[in-house]
Protein backbone atom coordinates (compact mmCIF):
# COMPACT_ATOMS: atom_id res chain seq x y z
CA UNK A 1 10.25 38.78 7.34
CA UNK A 2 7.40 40.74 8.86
CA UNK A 3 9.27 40.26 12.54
CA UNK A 4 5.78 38.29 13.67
CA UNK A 5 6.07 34.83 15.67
CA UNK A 6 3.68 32.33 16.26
CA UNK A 7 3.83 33.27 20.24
CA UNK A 8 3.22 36.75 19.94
CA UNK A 9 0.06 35.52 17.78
CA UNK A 10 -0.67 32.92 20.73
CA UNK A 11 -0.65 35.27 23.58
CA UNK A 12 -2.00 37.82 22.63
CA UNK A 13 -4.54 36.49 20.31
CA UNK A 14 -7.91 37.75 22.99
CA UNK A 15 -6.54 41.49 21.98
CA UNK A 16 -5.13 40.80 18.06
CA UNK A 17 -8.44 38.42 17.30
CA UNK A 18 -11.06 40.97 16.71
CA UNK A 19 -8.22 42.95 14.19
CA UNK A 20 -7.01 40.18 12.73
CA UNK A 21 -10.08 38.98 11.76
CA UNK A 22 -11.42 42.00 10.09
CA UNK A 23 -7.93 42.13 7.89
CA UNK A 24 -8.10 38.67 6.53
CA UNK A 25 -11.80 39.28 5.65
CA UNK A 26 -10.91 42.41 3.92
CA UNK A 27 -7.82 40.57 2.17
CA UNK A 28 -10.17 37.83 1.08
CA UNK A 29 -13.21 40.14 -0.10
CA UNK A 30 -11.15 42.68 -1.91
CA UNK A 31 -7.96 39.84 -3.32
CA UNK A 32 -5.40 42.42 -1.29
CA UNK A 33 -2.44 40.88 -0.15
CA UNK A 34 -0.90 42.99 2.21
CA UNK A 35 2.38 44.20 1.73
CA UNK A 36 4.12 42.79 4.66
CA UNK A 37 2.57 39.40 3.53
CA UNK A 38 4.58 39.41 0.16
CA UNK A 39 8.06 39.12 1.20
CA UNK A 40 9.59 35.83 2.41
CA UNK A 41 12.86 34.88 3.29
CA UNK A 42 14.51 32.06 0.97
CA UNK A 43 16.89 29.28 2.95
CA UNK A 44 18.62 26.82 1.01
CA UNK A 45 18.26 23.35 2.07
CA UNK A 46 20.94 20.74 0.91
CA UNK A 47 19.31 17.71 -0.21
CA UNK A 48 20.57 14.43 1.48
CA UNK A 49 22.36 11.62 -0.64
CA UNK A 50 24.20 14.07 -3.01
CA UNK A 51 28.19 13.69 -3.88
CA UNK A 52 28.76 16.93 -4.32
CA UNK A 53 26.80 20.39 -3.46
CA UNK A 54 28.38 22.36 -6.27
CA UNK A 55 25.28 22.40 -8.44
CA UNK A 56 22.37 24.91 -7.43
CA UNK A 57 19.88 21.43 -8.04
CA UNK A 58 21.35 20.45 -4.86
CA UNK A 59 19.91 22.17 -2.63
CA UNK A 60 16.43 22.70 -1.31
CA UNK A 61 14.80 26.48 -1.46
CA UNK A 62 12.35 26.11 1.14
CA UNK A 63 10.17 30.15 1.83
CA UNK A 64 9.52 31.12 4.98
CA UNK A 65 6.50 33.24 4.78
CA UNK A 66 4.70 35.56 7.37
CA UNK A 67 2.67 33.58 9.53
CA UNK A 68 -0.48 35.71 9.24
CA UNK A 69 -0.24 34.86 5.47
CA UNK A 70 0.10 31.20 6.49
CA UNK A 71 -3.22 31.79 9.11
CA UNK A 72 -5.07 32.45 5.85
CA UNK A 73 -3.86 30.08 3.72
CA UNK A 74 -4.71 27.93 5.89
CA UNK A 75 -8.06 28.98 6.77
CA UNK A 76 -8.90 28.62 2.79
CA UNK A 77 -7.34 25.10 2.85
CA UNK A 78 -9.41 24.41 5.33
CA UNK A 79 -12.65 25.50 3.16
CA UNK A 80 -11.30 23.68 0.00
CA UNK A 81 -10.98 19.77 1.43
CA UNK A 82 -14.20 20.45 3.84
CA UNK A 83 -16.21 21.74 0.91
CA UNK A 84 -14.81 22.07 -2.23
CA UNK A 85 -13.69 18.21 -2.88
CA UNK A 86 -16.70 16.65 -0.91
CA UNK A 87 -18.46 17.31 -3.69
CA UNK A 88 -15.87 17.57 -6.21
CA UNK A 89 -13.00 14.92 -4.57
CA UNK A 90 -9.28 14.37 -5.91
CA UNK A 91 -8.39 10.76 -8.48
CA UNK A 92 -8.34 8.35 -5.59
CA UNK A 93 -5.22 7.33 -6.92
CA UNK A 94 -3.68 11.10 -5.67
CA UNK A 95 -1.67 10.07 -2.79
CA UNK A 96 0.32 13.10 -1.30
CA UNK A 97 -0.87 15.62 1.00
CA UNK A 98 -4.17 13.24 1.92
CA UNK A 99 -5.56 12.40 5.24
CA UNK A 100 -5.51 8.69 5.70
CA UNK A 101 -2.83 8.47 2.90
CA UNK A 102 1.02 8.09 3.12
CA UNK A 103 3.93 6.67 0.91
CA UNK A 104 3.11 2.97 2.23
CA UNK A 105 -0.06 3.70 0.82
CA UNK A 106 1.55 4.35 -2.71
CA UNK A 107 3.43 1.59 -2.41
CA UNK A 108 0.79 -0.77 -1.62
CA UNK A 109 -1.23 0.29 -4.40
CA UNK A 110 1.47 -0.58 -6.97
CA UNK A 111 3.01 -3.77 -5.39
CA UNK A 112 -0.54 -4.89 -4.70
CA UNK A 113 -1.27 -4.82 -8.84
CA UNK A 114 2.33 -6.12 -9.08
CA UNK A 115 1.65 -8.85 -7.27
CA UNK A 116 -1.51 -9.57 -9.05
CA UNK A 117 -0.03 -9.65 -12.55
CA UNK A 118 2.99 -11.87 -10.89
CA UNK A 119 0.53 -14.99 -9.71
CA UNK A 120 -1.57 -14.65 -13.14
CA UNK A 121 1.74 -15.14 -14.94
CA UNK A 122 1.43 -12.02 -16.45
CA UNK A 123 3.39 -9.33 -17.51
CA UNK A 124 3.55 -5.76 -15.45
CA UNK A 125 5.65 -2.87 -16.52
CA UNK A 126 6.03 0.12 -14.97
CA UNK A 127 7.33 3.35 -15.90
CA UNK A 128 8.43 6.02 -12.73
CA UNK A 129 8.29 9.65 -14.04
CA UNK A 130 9.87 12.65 -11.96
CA UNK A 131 8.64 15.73 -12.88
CA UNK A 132 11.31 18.25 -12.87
CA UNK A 133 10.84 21.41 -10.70
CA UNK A 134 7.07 20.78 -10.04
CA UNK A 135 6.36 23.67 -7.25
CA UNK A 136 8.91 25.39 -8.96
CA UNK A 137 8.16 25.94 -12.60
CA UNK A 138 3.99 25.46 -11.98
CA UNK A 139 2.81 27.90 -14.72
CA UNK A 140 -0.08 30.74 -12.82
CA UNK A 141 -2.62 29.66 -16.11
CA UNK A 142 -2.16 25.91 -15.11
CA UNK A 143 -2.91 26.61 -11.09
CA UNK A 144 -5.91 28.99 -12.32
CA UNK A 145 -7.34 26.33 -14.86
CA UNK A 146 -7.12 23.59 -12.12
CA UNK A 147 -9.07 25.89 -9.36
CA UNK A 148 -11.88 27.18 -12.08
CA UNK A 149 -12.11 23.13 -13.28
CA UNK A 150 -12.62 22.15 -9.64
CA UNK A 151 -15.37 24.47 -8.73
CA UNK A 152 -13.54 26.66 -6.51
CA UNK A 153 -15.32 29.93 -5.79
CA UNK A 154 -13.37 32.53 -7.83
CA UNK A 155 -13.12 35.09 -4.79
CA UNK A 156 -10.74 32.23 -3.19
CA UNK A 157 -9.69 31.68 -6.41
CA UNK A 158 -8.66 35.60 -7.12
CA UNK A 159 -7.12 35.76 -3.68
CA UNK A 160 -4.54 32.35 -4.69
CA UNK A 161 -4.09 34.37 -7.80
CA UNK A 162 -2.91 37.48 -5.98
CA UNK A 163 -0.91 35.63 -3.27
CA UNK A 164 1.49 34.05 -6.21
CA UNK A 165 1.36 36.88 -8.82
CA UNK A 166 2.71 39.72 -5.84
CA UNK A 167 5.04 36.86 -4.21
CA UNK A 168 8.69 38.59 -3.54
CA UNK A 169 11.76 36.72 -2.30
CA UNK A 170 14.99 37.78 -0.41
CA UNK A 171 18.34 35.60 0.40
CA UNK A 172 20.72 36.38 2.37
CA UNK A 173 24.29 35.36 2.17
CA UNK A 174 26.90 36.94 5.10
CA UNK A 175 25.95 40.53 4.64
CA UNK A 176 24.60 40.17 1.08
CA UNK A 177 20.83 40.26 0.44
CA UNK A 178 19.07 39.60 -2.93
CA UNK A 179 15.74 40.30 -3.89
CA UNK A 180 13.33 38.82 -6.60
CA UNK A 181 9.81 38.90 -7.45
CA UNK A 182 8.99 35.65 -8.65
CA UNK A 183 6.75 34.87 -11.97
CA UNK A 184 5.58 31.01 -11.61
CA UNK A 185 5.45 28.11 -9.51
CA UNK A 186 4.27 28.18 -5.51
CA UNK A 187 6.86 28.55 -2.64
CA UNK A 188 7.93 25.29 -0.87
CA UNK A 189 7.02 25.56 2.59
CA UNK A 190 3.39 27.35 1.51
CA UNK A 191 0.65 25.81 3.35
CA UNK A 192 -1.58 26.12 0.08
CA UNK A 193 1.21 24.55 -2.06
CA UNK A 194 0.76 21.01 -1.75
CA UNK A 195 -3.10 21.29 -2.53
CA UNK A 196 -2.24 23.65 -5.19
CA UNK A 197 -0.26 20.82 -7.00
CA UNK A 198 -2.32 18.24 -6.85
CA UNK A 199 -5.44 20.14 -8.26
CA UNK A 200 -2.84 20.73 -11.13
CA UNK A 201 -1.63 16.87 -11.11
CA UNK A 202 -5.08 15.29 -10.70
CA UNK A 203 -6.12 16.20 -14.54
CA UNK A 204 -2.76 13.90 -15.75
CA UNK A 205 -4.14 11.36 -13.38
CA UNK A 206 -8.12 11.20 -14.98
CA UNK A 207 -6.53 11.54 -18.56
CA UNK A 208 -4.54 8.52 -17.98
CA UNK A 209 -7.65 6.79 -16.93
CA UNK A 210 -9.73 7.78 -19.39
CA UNK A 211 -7.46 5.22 -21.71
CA UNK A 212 -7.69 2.91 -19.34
CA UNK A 213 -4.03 2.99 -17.86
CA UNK A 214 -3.40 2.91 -14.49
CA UNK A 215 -1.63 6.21 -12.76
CA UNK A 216 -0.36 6.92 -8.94
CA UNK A 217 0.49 10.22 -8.44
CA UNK A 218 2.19 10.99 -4.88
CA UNK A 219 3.91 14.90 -5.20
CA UNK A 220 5.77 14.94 -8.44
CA UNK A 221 6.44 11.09 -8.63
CA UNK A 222 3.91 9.68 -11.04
CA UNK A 223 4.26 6.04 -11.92
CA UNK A 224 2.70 4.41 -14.50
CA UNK A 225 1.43 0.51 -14.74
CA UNK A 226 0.29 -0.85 -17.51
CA UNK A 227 -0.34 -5.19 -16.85
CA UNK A 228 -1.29 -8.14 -19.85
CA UNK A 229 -0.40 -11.38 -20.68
CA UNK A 230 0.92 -10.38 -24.22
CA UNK A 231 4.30 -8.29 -24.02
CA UNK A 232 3.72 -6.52 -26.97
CA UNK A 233 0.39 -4.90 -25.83
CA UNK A 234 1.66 -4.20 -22.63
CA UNK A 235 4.65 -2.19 -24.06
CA UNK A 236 2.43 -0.42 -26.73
CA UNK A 237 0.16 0.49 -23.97
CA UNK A 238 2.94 1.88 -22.33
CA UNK A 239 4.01 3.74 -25.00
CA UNK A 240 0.57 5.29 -25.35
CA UNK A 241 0.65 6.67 -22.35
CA UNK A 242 3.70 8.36 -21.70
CA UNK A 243 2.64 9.91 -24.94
CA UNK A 244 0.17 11.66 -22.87
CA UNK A 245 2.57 12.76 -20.46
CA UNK A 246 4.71 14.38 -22.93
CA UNK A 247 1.54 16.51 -24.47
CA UNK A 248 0.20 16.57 -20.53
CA UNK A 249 3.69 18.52 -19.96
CA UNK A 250 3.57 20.81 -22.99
CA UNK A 251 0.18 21.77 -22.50
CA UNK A 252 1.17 22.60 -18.93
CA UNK A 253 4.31 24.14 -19.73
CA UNK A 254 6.39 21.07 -17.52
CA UNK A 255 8.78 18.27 -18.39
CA UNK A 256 9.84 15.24 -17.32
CA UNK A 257 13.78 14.20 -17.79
CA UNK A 258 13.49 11.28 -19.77
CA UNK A 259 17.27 10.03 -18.35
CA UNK A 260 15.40 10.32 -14.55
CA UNK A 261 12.81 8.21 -16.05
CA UNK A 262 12.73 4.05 -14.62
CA UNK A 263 11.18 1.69 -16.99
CA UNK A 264 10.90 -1.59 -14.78
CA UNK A 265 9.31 -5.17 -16.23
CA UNK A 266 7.75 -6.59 -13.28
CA UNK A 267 7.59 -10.62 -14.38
CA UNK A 268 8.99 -14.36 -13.27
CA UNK A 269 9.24 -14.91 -17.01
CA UNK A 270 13.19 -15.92 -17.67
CA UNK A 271 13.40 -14.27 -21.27
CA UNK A 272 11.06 -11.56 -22.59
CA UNK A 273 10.92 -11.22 -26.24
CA UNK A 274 12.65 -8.55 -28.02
CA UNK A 275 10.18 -5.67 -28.99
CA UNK A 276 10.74 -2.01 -30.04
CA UNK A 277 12.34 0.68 -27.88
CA UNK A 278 9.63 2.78 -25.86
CA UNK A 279 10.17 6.72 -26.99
CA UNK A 280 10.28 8.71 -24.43
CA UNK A 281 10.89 12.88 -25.60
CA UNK A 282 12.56 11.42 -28.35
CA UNK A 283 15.09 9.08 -26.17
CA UNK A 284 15.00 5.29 -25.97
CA UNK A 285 14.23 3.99 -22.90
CA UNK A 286 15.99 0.95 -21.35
CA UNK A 287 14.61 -1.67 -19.02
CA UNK A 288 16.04 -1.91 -15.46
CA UNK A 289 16.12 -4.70 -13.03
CA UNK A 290 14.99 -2.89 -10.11
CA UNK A 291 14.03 0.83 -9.24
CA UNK A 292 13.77 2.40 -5.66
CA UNK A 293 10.61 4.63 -5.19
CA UNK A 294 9.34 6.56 -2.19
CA UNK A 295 12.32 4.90 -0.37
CA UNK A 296 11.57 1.04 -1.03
CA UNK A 297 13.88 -0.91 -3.49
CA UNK A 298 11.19 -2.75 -5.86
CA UNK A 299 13.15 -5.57 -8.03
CA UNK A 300 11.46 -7.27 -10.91
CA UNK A 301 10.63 -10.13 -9.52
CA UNK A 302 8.79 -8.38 -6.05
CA UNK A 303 12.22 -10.27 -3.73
CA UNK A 304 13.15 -7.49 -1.44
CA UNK A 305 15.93 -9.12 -1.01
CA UNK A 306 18.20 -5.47 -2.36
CA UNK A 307 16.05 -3.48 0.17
CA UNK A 308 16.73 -5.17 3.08
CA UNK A 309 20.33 -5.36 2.24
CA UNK A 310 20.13 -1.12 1.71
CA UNK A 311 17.88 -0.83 4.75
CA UNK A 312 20.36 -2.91 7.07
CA UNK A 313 23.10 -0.76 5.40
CA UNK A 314 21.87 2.41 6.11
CA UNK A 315 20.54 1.45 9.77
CA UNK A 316 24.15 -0.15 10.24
CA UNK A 317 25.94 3.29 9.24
CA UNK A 318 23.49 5.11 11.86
CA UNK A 319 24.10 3.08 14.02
CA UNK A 320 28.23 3.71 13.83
CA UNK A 321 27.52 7.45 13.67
CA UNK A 322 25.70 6.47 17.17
CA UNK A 323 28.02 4.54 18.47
CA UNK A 324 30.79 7.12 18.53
CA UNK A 325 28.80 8.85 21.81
CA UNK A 326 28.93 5.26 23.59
CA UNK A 327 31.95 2.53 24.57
CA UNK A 328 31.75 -0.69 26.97
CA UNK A 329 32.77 1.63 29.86
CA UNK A 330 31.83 5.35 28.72
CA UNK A 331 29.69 7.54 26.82
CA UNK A 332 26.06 7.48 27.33
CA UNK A 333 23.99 4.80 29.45
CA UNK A 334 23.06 1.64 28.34
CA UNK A 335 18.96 2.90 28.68
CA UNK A 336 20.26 5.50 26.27
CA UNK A 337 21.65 3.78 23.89
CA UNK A 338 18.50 1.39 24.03
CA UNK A 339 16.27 4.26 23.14
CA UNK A 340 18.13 5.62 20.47
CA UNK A 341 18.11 1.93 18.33
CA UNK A 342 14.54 1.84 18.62
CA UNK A 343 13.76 4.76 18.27
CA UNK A 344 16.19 5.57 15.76
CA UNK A 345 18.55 3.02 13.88
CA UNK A 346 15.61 0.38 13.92
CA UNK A 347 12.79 2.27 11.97
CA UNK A 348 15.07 2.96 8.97
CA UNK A 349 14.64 -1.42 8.52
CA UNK A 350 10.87 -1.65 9.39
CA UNK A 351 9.66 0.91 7.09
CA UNK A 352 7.25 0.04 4.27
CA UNK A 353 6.75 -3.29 6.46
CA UNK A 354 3.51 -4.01 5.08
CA UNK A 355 4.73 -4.35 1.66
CA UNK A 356 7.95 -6.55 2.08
CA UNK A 357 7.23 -8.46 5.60
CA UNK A 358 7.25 -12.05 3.79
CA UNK A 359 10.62 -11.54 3.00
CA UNK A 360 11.94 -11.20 6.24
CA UNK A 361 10.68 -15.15 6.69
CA UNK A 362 13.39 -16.16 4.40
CA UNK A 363 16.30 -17.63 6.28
CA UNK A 364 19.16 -15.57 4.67
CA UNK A 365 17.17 -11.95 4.68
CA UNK A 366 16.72 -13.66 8.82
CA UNK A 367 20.16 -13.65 9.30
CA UNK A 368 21.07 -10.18 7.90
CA UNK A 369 18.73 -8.69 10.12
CA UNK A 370 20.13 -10.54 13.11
CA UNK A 371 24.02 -9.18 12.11
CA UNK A 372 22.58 -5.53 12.69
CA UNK A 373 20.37 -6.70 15.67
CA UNK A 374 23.56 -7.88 17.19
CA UNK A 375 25.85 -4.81 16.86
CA UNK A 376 22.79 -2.78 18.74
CA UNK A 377 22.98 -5.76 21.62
CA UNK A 378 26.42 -5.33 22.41
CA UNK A 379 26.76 -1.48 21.90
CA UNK A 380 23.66 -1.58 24.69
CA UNK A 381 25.49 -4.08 27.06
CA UNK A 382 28.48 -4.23 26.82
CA UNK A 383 29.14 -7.28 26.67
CA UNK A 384 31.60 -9.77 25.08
CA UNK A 385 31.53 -10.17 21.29
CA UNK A 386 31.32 -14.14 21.78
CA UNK A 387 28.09 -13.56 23.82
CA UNK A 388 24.92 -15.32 21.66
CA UNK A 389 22.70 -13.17 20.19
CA UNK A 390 20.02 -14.58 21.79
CA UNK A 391 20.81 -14.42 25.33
CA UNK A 392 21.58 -10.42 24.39
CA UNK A 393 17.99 -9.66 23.19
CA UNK A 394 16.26 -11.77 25.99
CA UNK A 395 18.33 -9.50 28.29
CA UNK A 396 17.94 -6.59 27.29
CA UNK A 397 14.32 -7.22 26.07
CA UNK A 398 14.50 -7.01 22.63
CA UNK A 399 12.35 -9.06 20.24
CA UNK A 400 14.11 -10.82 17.15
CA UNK A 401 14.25 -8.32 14.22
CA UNK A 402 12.18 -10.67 12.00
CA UNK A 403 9.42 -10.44 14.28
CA UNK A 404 9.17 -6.97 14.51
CA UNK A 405 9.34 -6.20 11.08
CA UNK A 406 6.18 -8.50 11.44
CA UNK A 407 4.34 -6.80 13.71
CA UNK A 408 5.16 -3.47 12.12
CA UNK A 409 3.28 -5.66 9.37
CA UNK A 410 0.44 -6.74 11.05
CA UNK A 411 -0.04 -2.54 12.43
CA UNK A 412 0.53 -0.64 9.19
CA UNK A 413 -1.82 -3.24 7.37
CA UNK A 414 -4.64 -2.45 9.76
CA UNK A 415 -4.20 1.01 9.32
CA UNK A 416 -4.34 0.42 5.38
CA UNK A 417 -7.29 -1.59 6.25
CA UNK A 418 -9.06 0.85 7.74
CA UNK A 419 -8.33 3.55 4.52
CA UNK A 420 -9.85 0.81 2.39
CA UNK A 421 -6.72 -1.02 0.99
CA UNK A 422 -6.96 -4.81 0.10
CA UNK A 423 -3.97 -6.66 1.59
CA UNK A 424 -2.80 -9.84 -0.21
CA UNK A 425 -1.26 -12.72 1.70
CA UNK A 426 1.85 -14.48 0.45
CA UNK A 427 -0.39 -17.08 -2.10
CA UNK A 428 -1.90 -14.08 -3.46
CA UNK A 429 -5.17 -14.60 -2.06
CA UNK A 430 -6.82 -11.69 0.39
CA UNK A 431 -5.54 -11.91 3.78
């Protein structure tokens, strides 16, 4: 809003340094935000998979702040992970917005204890919680209890006050422009808003384990495991701790829609016996076969066999989208149309590798990654749709699908390696 681009700040940062230095200083000292910081410009996002964009929910607001306000923020993020959580860290079970983390690190956690519970012949259910509008409707008291809890130094912590209790926001629309000043939650698109959440988040995360129930936050998707050989303790456990949640989310002034809410029995057991409903705010909750979290499609019985079939879906219907740019005798060059399946179409199937690579050994899951393979291979070459697979990937120099997904494999589990994860082999042994 300011007018101020990152190139302006770039070339010209030998003259602007010496200023520019003295202003955030004074900012921080005296917990001014400057005037010209406060505004930001609102764009609405639409958020992809949605039937219809009618509803406001379906779109995105992402703020798009001044970029001297972002230099700051950034300088006291900086401060916070170098200094602040040394000493006092995040739950190592906070999985968002951490170096050396990532969704398939998430993932491995849970499918890891999965797994676990699966070869002991035990029983693991798991409960996946959304909660609604977290940067959004993040309450000022609960962002200023989490930074005095974590031992933040309460100039930084006055100057996060100010920044969100001064925020403004304008949207255009054609020639229309709205403005609002904005009482709660941190912009999307803040560099201090991720960190800001999970200092809020981490306290639901230690309560949890303080009862002994295991909790994986990553953003606003918390899931919630809870593993036994007797049904019935695993489901009261369960409904212990979402108990927690609930006065977690009144004490924070949050909620979690109980109809968004997955309960999932992760077991090889045929029939389960029939126990009470878990309450969830007052609504029953029913068990599902499968439920698909940070993009993976986890069944009860750990298969994969759903996600590949979604993942070879989706890559298929990117691949069409491609294909309309490319013919046997037009359209873009074969080199082209190479790069853009491997680069493109292919990583939508080989993501999350590490978690579901034994199921690309099975010989049916084989041949529905060879079908997709195979329309790549002839959109590439050209060639005759009675040409063998085979002969179209050893020209063109493209390894079977099955063995890429297991080399993906074999590279994102020595990267989880390295971060301290403990990779299981198919027997359920360590690998």
């Amino acid at each position: 809003m300011d007018g101020i681009m990152p190139v302006m700040l770039q070339r010209g940062s030998e003259l602007l340094l010496p200023a520019l230095c003295k202003i955030m200083r004074a900012s921080l000292a005296t917990a001014h935000i400057p005037e010209s910081w406060r505004e930001a410009k609102v764009v609405f996002l639409p958020k992809t998979g949605r039937d219809s964009y009618a509803k406001p929910k379906s779109f995105r607001p992402i703020c798009l702040t001044s970029f001297l306000l972002k230099t700051e923020e950034k300088l006291i993020e900086r401060h916070i992970r170098d200094n602040v959580l040394q000493v006092n860290p995040l739950h190592r079970h906070q999985y968002a917005y951490q170096t050396g983390k990532s969704c398939e690190s998430a993932i491995h956690e849970i499918t890891q204890r999965v797994e676990q519970s699966l070869n002991n012949k035990e029983i693991a259910l798991g409960a996946f919680l959304d909660i609604e509008g977290a940067f959004d409707n993040t309450s000022y008291d609960s962002i200023n209890r989490a930074i005095a809890a974590r031992g933040i130094h309460p100039m930084i912590g006055g100057w996060i006050t100010q920044m969100l209790n001064h925020r403004k926001v304008a949207a255009n629309l054609n020639s229309t422009t709205v403005k609002a000043k904005v009482c709660r939650g941190t912009p999307q698109g803040g560099v201090l808003s991720p960190l800001l959440w999970n200092l809020v988040s981490d306290s639901l995360l230690t309560r949890l384990e303080r009862q002994l129930i295991l909790a994986i936050g990553y953003a606003d998707d918390i899931v919630i495991l809870t593993r036994g050989g007797s049904q019935a303790h695993v489901f009261e456990k369960m409904q212990r701790a979402l108990t927690i949640v609930e006065h977690w989310c009144e004490e924070e002034q949050l909620r979690v829609n109980p109809t968004k809410t997955t309960l999932v029995s992760f077991t090889k057991r045929r029939k389960l016996e029939p126990i009470r409903n878990i309450k969830f705010y007052g609504e029953n909750l029913r068990l599902e076969d499968e439920v698909k979290y940070l993009g993976l499609t986890l069944d009860k019985k750990l298969s994969f066999k759903k996600h590949v079939i979604q993942a070879t879906n989706k890559a298929t219907k990117t691949l069409m989208y491609c294909k309309r740019m490319f013919g046997k005798s037009w359209g873009l060059s074969p080199k082209m149309v190479h790069w853009m399946y491997t680069t493109m179409v292919r990583p939508i199937i080989t993501y999350a590798a590490p978690i579901w690579w034994h199921a690309a050994e099975k010989r049916t899951v084989i041949q529905i990654l060879n079908k997709t393979q195979r329309i790549a291979c002839l959109g590439i070459t050209g060639a005759m749709s009675t040409t063998p697979t085979a002969a179209l990937e050893n020209l063109i120099g493209l390894s079977p699908l099955h063995l890429v997904v297991r080399a993906e494999a074999i590279s994102g589990a020595k990267r989880l390696l390295s971060n301290g994860a403990t990779i299981l082999s198919k027997d359920g042994h360590n690998a």
